[in-house]
N, C-alpha and C. Protein backbone atom coordinates (compact mmCIF):
# COMPACT_ATOMS: atom_id res chain seq x y z
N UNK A 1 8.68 19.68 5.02
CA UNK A 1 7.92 19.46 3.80
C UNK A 1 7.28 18.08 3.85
N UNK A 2 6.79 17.74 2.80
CA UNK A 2 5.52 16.76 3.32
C UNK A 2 5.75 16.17 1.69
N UNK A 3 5.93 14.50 1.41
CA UNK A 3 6.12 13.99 0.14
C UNK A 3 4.68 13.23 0.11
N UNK A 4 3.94 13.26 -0.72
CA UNK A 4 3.09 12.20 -1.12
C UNK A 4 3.11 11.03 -1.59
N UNK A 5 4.30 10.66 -2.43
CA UNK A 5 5.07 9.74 -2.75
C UNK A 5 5.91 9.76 -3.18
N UNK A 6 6.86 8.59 -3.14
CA UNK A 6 8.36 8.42 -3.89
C UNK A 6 8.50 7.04 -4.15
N UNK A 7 9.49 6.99 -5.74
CA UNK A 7 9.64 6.18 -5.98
C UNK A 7 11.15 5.06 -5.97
N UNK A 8 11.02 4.00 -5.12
CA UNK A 8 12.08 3.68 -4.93
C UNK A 8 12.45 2.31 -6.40
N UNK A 9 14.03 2.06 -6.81
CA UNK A 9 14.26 1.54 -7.80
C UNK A 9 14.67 0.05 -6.98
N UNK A 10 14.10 -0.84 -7.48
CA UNK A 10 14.37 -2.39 -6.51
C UNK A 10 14.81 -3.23 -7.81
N UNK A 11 15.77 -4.64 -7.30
CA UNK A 11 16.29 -4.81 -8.35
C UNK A 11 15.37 -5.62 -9.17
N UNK A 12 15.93 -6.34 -10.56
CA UNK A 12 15.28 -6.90 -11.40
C UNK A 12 14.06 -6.07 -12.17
N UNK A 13 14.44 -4.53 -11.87
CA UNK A 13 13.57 -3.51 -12.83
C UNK A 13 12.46 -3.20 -12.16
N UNK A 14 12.21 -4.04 -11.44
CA UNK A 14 11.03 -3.56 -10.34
C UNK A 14 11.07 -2.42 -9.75
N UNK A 15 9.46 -1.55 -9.02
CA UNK A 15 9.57 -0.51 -8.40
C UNK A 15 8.78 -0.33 -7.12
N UNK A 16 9.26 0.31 -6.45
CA UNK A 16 8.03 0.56 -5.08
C UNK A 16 7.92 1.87 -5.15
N UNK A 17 6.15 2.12 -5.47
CA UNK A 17 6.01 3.15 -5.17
C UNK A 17 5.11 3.53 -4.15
N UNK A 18 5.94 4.43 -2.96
CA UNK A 18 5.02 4.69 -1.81
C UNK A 18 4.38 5.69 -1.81
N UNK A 19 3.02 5.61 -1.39
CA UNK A 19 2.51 6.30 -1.29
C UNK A 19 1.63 6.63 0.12
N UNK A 20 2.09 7.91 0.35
CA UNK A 20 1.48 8.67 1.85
C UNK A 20 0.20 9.14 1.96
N UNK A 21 -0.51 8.69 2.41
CA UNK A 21 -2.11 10.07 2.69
C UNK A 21 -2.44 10.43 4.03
N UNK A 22 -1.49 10.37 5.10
CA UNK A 22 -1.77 11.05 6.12
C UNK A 22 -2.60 12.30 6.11
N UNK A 23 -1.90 13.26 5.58
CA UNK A 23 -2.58 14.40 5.67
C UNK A 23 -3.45 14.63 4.22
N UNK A 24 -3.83 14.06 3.40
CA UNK A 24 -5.07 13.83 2.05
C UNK A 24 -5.84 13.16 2.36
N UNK A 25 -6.82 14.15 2.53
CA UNK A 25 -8.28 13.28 2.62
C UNK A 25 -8.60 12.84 1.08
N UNK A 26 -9.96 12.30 0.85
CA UNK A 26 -10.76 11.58 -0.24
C UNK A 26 -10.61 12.51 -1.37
N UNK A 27 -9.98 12.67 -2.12
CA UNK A 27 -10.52 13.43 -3.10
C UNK A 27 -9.32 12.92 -4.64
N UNK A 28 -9.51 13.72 -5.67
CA UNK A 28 -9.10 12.89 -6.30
C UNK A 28 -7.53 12.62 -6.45
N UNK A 29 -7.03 13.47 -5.83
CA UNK A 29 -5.61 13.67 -6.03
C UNK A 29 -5.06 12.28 -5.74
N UNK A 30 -5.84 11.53 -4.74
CA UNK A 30 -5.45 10.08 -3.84
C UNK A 30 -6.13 9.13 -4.79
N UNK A 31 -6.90 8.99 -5.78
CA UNK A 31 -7.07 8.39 -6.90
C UNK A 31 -6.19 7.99 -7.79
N UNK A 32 -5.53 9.91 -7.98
CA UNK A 32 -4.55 9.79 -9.19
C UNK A 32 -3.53 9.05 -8.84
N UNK A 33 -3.15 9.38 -7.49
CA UNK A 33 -1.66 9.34 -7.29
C UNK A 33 -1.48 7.49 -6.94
N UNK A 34 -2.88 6.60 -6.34
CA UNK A 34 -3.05 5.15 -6.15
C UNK A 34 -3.27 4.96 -7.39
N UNK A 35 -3.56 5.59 -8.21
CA UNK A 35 -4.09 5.08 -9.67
C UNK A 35 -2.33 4.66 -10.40
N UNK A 36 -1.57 5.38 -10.06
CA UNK A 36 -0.40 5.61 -11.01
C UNK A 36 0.61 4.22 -10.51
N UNK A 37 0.68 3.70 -11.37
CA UNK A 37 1.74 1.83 -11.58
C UNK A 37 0.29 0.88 -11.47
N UNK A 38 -0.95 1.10 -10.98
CA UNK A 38 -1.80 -0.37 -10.36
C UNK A 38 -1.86 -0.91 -11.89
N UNK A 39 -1.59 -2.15 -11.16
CA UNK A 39 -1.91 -3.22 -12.37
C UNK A 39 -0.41 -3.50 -13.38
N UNK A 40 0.37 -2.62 -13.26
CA UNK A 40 1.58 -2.63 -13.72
C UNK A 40 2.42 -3.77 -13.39
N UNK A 41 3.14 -5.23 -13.94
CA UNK A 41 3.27 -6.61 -13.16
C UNK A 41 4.76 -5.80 -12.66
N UNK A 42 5.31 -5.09 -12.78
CA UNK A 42 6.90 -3.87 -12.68
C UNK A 42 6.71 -3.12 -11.65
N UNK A 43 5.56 -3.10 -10.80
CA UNK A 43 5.63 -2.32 -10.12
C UNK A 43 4.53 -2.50 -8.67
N UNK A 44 5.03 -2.76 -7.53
CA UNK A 44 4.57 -2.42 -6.19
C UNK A 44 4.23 -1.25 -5.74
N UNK A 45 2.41 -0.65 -5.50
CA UNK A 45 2.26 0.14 -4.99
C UNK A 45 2.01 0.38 -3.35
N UNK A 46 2.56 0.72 -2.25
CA UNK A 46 2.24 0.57 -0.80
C UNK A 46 1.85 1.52 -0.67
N UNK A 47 0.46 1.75 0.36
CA UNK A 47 -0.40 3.38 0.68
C UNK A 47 -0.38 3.24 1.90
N UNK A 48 0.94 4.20 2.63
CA UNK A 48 0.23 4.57 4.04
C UNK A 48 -1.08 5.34 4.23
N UNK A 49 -1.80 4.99 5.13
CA UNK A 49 -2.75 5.52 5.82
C UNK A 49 -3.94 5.24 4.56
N UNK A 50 -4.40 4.47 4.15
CA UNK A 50 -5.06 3.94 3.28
C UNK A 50 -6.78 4.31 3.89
N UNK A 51 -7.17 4.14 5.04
CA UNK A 51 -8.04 4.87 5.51
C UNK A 51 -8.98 6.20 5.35
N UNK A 52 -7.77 6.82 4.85
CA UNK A 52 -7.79 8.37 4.53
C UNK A 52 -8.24 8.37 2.77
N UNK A 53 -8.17 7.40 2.18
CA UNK A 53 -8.64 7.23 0.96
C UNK A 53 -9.96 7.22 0.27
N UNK A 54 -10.98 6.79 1.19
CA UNK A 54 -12.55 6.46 1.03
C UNK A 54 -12.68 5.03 0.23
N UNK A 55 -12.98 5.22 -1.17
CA UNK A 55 -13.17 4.06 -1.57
C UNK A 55 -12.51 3.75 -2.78
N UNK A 56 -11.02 4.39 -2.72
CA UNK A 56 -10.09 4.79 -3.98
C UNK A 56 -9.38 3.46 -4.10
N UNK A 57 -9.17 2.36 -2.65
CA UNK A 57 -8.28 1.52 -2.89
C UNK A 57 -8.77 0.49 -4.00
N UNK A 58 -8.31 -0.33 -4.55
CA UNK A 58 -8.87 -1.52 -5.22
C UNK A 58 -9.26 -3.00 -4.72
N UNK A 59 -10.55 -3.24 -5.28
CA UNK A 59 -10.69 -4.58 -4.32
C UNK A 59 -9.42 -6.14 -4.16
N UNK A 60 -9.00 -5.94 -4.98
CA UNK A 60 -7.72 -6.77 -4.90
C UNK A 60 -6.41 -6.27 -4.02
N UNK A 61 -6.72 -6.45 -3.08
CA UNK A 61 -5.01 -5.82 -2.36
C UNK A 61 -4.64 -6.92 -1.55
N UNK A 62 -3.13 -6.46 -0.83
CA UNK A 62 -2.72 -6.86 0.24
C UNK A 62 -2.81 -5.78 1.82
N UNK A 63 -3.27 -6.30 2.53
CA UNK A 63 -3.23 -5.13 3.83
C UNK A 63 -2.47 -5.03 4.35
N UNK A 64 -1.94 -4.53 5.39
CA UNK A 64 -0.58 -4.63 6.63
C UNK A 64 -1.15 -3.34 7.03
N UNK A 65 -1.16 -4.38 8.47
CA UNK A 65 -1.72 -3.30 9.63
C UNK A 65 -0.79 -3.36 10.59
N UNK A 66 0.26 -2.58 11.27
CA UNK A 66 0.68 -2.11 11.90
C UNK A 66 0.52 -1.65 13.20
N UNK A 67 0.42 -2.76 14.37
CA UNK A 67 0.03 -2.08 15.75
C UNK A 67 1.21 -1.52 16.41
N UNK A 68 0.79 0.10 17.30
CA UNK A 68 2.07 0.26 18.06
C UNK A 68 2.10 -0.19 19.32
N UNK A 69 2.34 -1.33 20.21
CA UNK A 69 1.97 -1.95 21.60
C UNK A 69 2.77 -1.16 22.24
N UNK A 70 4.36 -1.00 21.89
CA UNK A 70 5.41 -0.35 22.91
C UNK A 70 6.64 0.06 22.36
N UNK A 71 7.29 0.91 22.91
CA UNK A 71 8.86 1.56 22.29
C UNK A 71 9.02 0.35 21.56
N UNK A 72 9.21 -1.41 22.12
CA UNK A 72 9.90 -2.43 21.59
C UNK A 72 9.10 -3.47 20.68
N UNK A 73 7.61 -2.91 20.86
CA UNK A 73 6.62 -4.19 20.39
C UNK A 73 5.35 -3.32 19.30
N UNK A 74 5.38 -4.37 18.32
CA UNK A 74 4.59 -3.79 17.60
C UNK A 74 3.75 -4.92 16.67
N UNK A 75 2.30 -4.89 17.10
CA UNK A 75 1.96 -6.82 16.28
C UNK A 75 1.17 -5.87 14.34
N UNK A 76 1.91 -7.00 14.20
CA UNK A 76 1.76 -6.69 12.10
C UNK A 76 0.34 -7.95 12.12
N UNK A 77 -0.41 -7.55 11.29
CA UNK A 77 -1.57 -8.13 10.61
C UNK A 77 -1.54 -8.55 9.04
N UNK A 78 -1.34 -9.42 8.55
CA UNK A 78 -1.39 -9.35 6.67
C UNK A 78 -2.26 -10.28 6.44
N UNK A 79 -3.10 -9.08 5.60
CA UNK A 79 -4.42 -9.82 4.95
C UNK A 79 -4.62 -9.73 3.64
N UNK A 80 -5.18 -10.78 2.87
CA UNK A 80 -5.64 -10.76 1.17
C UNK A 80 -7.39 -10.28 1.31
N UNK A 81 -7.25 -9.12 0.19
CA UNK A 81 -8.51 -8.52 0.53
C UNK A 81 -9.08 -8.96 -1.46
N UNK A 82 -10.09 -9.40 -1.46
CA UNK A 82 -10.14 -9.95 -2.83
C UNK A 82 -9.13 -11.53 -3.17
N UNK A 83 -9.20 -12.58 -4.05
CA UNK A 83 -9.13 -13.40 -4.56
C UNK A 83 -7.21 -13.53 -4.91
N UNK A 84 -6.93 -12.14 -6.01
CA UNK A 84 -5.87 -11.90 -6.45
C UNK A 84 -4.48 -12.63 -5.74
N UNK A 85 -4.49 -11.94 -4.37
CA UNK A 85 -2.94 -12.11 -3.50
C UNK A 85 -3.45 -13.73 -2.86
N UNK A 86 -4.25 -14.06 -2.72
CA UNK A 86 -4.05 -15.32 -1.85
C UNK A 86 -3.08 -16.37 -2.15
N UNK A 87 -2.34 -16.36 -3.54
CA UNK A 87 -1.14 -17.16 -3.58
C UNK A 87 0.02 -16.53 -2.45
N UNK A 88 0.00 -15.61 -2.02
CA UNK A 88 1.27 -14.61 -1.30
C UNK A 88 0.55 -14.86 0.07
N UNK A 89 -0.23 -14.89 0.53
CA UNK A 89 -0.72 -15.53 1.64
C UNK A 89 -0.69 -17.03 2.12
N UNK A 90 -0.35 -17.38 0.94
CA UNK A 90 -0.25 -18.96 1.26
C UNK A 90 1.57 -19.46 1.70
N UNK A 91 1.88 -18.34 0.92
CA UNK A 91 3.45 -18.35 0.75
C UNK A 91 4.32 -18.05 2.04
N UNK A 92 3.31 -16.86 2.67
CA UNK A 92 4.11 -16.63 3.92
C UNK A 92 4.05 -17.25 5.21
N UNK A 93 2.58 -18.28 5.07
CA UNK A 93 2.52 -19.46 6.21
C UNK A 93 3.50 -20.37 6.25
């Protein structure tokens, strides 16, 4: 079976909600389902395969790109896309 998202409970009331679009292309279902917590200060939304979205994401994000080099190696990318996250970019230098 195949989840589109789930929501995990993190502490201090906070939430992560992940969300999958491997197999969802553009349409609105990947709207609704990125639409549901954004902007919420309670809640972290993460979208695998964000690609597969068209132009649903919001200009304010954080990226993480994920390379696979080898069974043991894998180089991560994190970028502030919009104004918003660049305090969290500054944080992790």
């Amino acid at each position: 079976t195949f989840t589109i998202s789930r929501v995990y409970k993190l502490k201090n009331g906070l939430e992560l909600h992940h969300v999958d679009f491997y197999r969802i292309g553009y349409g609105e279902i990947v709207a609704a389902e990125r639409a549901e917590g954004v902007g919420d200060p309670g809640i972290i939304v993460a979208v695998e395969w964000a690609g597969n979205t068209g132009k649903a994401m919001p200009k304010n994000r954080v990226r993480v790109e994920i390379e696979f080099v080898d069974e043991a190696t894998r180089n991560i990318n994190i970028e502030a896309l919009g104004s918003k996250f660049n305090y969290a970019m500054e944080a992790l230098k």
